[in-house]
N, C-alpha and C. Protein backbone atom coordinates (compact mmCIF):
# COMPACT_ATOMS: atom_id res chain seq x y z
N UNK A 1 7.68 9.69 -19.83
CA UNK A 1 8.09 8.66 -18.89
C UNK A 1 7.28 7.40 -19.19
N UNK A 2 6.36 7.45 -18.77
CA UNK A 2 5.23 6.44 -18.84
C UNK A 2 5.63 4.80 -19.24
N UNK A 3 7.01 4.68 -18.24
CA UNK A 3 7.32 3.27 -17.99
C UNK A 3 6.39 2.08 -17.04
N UNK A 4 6.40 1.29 -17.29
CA UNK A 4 5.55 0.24 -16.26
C UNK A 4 5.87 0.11 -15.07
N UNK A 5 5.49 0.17 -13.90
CA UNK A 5 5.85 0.13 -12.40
C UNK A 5 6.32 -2.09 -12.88
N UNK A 6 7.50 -2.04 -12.30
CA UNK A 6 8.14 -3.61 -12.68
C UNK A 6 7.26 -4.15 -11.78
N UNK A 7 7.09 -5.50 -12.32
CA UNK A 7 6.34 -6.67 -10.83
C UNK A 7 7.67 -6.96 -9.86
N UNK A 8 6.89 -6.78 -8.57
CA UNK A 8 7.60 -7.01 -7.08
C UNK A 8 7.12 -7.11 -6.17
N UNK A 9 7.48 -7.52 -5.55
CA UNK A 9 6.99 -8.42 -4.10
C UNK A 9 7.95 -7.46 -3.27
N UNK A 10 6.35 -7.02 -2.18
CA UNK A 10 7.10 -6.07 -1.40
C UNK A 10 6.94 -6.72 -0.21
N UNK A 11 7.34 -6.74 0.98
CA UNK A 11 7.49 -7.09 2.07
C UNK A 11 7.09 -6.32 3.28
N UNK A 12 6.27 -5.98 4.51
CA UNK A 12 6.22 -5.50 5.68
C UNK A 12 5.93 -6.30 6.57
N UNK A 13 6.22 -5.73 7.80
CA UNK A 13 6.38 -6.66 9.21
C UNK A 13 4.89 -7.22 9.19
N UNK A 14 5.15 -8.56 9.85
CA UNK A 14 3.85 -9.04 10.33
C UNK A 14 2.45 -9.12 9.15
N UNK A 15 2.55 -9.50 8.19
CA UNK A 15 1.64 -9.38 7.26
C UNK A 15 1.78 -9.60 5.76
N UNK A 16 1.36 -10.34 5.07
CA UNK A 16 1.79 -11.03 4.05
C UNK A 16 2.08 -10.07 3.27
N UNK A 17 2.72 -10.79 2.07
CA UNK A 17 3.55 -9.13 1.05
C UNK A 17 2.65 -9.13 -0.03
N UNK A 18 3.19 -8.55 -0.59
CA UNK A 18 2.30 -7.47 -1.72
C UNK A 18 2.63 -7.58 -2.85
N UNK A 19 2.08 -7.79 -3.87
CA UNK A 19 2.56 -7.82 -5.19
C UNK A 19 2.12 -6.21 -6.13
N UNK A 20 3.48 -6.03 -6.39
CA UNK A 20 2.98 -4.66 -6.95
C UNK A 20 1.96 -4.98 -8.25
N UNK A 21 1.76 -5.84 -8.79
CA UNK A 21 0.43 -6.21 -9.92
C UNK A 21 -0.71 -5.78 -9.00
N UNK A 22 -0.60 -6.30 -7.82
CA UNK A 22 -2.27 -6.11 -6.98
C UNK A 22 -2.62 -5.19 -7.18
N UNK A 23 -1.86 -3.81 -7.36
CA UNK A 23 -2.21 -2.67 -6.93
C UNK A 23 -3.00 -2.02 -8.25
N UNK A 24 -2.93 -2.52 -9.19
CA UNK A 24 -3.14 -1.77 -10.05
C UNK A 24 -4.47 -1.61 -10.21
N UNK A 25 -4.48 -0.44 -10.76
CA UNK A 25 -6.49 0.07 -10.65
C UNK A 25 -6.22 1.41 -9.60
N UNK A 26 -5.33 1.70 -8.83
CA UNK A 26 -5.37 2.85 -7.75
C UNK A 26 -3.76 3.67 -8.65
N UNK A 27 -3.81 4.76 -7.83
CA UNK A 27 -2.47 5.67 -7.90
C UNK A 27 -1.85 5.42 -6.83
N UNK A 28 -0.72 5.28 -7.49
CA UNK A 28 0.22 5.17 -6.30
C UNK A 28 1.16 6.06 -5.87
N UNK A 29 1.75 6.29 -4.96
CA UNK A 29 2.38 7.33 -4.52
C UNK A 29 3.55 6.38 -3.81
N UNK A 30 4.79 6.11 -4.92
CA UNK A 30 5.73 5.15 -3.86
C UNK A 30 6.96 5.69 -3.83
N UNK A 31 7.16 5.93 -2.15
CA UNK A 31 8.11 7.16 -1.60
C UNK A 31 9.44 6.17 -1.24
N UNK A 32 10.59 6.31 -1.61
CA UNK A 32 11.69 5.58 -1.11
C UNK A 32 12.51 6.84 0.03
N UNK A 33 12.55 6.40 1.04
CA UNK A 33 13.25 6.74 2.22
C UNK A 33 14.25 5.56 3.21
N UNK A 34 15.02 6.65 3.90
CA UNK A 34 15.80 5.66 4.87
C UNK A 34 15.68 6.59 6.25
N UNK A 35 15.53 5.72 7.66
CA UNK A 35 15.84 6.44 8.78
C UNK A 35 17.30 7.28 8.81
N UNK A 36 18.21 6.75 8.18
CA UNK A 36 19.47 7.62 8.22
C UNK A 36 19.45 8.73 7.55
N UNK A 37 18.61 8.58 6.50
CA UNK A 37 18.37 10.18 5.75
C UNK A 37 17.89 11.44 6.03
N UNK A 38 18.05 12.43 6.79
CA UNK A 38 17.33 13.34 7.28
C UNK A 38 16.66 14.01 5.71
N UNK A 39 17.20 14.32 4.99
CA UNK A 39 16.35 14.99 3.88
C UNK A 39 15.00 14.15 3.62
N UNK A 40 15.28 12.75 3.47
CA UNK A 40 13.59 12.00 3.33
C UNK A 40 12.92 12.14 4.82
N UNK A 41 13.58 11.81 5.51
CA UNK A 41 12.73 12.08 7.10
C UNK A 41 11.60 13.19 6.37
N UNK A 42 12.15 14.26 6.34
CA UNK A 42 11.85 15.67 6.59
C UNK A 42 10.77 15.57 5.00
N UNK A 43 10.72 14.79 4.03
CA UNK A 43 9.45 14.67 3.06
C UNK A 43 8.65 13.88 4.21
N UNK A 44 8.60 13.08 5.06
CA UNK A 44 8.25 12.56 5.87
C UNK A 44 6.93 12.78 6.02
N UNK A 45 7.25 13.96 6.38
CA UNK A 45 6.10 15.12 7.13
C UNK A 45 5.10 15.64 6.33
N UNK A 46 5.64 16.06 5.39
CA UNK A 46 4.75 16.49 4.03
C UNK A 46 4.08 15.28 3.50
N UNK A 47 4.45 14.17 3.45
CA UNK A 47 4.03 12.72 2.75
C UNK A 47 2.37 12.75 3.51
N UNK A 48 2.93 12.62 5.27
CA UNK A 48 1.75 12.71 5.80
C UNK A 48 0.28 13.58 5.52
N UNK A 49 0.69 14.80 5.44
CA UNK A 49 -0.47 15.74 5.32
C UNK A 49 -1.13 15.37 3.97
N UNK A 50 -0.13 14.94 2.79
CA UNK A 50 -1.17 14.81 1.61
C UNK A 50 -1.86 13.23 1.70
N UNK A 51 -1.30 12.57 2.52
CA UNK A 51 -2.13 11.37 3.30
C UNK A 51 -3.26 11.57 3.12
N UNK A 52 -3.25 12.22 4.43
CA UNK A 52 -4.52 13.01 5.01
C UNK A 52 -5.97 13.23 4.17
N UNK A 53 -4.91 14.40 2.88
CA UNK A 53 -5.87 14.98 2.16
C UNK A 53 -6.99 13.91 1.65
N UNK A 54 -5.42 12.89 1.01
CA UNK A 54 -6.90 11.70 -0.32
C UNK A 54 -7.30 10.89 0.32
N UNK A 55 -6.58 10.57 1.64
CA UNK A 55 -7.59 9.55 2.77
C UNK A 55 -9.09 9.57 2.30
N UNK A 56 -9.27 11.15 2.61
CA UNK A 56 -10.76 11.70 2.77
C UNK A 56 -11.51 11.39 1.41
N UNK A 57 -10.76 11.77 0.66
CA UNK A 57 -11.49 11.56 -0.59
C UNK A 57 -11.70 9.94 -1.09
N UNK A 58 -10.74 9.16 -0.69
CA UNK A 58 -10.91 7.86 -1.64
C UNK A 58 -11.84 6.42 -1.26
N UNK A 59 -12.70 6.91 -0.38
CA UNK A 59 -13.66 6.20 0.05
C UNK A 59 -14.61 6.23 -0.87
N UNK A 60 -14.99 7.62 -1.64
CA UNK A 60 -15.93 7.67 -2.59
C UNK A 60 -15.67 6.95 -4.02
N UNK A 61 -14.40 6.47 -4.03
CA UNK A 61 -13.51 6.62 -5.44
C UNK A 61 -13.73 5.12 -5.62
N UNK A 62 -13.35 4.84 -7.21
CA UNK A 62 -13.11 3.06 -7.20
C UNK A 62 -11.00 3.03 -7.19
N UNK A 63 -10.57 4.24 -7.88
CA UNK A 63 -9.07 4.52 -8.19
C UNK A 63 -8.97 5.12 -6.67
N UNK A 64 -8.15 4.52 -5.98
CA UNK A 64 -7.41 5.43 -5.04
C UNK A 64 -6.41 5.58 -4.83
N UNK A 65 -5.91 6.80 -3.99
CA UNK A 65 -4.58 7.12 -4.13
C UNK A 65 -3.93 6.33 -2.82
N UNK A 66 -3.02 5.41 -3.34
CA UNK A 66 -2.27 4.74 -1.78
C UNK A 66 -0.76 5.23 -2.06
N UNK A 67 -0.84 5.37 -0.64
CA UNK A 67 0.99 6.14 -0.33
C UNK A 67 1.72 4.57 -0.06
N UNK A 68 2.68 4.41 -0.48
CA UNK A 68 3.60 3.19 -0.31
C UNK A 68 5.32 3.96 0.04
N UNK A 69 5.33 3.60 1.44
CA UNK A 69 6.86 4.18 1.87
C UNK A 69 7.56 2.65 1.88
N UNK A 70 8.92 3.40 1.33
CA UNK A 70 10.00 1.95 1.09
C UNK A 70 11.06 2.25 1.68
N UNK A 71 11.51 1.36 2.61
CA UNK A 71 12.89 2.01 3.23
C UNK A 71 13.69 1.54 2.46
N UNK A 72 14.80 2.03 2.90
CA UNK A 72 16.24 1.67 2.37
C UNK A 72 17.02 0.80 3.42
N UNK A 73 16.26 1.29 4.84
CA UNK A 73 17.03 0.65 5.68
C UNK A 73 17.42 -1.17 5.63
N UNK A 74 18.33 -1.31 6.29
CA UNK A 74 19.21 -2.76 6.56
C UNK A 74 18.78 -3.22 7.63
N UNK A 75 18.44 -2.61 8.72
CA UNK A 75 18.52 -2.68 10.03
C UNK A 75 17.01 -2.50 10.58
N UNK A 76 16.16 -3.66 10.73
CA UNK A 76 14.81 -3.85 11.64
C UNK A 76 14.68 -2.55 12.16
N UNK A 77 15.41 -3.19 13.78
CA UNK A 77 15.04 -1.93 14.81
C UNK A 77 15.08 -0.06 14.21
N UNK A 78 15.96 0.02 13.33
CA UNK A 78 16.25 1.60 13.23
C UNK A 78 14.55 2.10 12.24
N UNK A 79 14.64 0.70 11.48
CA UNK A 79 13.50 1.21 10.35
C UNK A 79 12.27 1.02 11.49
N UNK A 80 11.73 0.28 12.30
CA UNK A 80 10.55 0.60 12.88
C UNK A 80 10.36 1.61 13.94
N UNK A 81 11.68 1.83 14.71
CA UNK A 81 12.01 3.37 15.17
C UNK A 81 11.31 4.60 14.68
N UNK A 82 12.03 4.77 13.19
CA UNK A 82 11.68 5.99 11.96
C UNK A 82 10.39 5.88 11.72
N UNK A 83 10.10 4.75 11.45
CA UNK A 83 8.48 4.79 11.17
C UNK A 83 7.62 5.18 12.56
N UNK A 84 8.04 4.24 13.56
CA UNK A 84 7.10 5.37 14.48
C UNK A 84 7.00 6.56 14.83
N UNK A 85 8.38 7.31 15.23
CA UNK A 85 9.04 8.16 15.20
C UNK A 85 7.81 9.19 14.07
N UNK A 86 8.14 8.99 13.23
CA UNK A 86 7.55 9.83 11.96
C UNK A 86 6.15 9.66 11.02
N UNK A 87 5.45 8.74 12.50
CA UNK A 87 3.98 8.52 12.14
C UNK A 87 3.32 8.05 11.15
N UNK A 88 4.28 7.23 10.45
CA UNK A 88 3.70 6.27 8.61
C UNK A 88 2.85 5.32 9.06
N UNK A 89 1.44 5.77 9.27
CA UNK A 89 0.85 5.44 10.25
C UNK A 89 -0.60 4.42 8.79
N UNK A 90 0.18 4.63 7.45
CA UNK A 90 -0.99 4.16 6.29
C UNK A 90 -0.24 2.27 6.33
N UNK A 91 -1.16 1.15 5.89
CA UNK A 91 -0.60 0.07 6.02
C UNK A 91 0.55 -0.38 4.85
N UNK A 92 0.41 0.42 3.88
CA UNK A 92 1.69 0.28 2.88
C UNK A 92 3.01 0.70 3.70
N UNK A 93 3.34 -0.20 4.59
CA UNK A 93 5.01 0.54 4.95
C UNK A 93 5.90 -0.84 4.71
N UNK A 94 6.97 -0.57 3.75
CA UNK A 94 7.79 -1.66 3.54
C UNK A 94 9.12 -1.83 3.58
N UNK A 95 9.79 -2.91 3.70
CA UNK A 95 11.35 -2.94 4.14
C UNK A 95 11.86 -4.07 4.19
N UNK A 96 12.46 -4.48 2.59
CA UNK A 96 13.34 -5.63 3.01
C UNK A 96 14.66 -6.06 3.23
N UNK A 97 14.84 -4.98 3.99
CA UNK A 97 16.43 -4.75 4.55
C UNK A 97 17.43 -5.02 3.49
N UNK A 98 17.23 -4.86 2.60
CA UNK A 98 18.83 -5.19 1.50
C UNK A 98 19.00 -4.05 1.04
N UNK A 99 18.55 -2.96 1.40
CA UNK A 99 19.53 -1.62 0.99
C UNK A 99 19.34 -1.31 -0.23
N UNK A 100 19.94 -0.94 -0.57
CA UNK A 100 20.57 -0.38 -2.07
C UNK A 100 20.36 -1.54 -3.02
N UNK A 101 20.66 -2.91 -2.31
CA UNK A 101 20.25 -4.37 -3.36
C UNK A 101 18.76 -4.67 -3.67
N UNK A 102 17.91 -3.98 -2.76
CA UNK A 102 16.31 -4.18 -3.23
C UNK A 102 15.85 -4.45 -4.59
N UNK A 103 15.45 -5.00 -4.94
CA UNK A 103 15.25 -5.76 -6.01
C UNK A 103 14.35 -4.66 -6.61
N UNK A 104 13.42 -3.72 -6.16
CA UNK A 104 12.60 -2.66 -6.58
C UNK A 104 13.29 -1.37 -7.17
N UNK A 105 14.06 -0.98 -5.97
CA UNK A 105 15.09 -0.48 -5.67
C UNK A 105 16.48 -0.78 -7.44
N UNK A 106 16.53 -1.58 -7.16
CA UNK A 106 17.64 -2.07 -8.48
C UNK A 106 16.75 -1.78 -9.85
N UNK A 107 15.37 -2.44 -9.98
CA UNK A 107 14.80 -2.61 -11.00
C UNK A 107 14.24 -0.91 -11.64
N UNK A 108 14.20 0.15 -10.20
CA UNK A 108 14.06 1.46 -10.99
C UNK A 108 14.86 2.20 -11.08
N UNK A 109 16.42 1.65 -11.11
CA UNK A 109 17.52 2.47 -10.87
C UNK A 109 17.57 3.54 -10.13
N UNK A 110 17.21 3.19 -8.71
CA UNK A 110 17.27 4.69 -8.11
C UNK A 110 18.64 4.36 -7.22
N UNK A 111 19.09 5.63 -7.63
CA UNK A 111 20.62 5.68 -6.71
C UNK A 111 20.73 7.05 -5.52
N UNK A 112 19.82 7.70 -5.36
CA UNK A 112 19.30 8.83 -3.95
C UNK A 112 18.16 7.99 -3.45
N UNK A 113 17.85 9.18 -2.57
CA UNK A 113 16.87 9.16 -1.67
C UNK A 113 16.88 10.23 -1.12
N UNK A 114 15.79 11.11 -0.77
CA UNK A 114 14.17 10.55 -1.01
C UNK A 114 14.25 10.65 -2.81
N UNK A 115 13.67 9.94 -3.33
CA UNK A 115 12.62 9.46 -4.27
C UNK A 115 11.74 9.08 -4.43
N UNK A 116 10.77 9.70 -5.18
CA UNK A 116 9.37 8.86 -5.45
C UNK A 116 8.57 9.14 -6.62
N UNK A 117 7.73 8.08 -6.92
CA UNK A 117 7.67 7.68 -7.91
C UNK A 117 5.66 7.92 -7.74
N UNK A 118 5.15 8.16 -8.99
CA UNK A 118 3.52 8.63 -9.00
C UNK A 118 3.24 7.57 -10.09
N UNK A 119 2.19 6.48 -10.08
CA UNK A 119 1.60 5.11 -10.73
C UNK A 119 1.10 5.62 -10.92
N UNK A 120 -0.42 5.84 -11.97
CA UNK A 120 -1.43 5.98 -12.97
C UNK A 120 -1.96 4.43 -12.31
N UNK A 121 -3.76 4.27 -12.47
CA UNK A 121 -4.46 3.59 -12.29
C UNK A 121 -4.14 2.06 -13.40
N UNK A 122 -3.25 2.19 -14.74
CA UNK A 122 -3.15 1.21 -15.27
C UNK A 122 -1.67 0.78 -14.99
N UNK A 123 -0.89 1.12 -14.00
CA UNK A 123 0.07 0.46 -13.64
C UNK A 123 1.89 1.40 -14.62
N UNK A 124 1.22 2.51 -14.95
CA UNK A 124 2.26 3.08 -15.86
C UNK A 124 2.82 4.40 -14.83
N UNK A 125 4.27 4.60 -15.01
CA UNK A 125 4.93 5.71 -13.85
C UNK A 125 4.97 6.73 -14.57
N UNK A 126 4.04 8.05 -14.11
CA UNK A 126 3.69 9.03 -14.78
C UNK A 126 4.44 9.85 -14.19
N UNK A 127 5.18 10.06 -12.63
CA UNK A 127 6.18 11.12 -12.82
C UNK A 127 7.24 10.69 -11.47
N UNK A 128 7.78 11.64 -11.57
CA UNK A 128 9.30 11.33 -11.23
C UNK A 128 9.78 12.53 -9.93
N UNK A 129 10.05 11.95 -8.66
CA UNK A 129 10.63 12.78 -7.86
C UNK A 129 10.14 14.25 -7.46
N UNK A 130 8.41 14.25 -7.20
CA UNK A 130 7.48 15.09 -7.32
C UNK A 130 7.51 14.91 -5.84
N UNK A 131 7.33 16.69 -5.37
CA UNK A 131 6.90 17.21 -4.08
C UNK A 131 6.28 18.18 -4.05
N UNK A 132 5.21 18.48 -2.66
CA UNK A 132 4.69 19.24 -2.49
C UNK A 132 3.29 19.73 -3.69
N UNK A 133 3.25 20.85 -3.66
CA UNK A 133 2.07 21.49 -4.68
C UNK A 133 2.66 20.58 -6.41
N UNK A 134 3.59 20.37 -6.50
CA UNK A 134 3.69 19.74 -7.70
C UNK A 134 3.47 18.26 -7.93
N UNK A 135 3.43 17.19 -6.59
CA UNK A 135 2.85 16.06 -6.41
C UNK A 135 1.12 16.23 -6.30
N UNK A 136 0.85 17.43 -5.31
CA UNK A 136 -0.65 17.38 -5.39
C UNK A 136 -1.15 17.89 -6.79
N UNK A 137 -0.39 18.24 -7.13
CA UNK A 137 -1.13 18.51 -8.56
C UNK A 137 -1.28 17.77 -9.77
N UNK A 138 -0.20 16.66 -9.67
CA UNK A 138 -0.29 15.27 -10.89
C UNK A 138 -1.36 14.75 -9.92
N UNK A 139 -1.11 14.42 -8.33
CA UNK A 139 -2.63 13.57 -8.39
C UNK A 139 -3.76 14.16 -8.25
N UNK A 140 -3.83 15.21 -7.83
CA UNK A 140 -5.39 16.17 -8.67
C UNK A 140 -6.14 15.38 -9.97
N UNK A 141 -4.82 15.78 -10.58
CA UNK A 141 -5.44 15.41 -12.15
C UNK A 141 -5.43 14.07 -12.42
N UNK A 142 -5.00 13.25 -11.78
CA UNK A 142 -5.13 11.77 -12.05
C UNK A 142 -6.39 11.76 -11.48
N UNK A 143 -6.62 12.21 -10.02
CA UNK A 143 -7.67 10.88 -9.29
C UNK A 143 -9.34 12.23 -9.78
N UNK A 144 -9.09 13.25 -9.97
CA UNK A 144 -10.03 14.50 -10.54
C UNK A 144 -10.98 14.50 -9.58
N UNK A 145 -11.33 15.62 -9.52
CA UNK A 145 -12.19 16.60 -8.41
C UNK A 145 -11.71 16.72 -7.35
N UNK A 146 -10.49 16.54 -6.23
CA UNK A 146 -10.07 16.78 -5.75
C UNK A 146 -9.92 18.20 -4.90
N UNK A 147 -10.66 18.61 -3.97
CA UNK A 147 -10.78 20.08 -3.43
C UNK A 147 -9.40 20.36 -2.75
N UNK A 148 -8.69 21.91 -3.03
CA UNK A 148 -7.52 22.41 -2.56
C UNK A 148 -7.53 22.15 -0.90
């Protein structure tokens, strides 16, 4: 795989946007979901707990692992609903209502959802549509020492 995460300007409420260049130096973990989707809802949940896990760990770290959720949604109210609703409670939460036209969205050809995508610390997409024990385990080995 080991394509380049494209430069983009991400967008969330109330707070200036983001250039995906900034990020680089950490792992990223960038989850595309929509409130209408119950199958991403439901990674939702799981997204959270491995939150949790590298929260703990990446205080010690200079690479950290940041979770970046991207809606799909069109519609304000439904997407800040879902997000509360489903506790995406990390400050990467983004949404610039154009759907399917997202310019991020377009630029990684993703045509489902949920999808997501695992960054490497130099800005390169090391894997593809990873869940569960098989997401914690590419970033194990990316961010290393990581306790089960």
């Amino acid at each position: 795989m080991e394509d380049p995460l494209p430069s983009c300007i991400l967008y969330r409420t109330n707070a200036e946007p983001v250039y995906t260049d900034s990020l680089k130096g950490n792992i990223l973990v960038l989850d595309f979901w929509a409130s209408w989707n119950a199958p991403s809802r439901k990674h939702n949940m799981q997204l959270i707990k491995m939150h949790e896990k590298y929260r703990q760990y990446n205080f010690r770290r200079k690479k950290q692992v940041l979770f970046l959720s991207v809606s799909m949604d069109t519609q304000p109210e439904l997407w800040l609903i879902a997000r509360a609703k489903d506790d995406l409670h990390w400050p990467y939460n983004f949404c610039d209502f154009k759907g399917w036209e997202s310019p991020l969205a377009t630029q990684l050809n993703l045509y489902r959802i949920p999808a997501n995508f695992v960054v490497d610390e130099t800005g390169k997409i090391v894997g593809k549509d990873l869940w569960g024990t098989r997401l914690d385990s590419l970033l194990q080995s990316l961010q290393g020492d990581v306790p089960n």
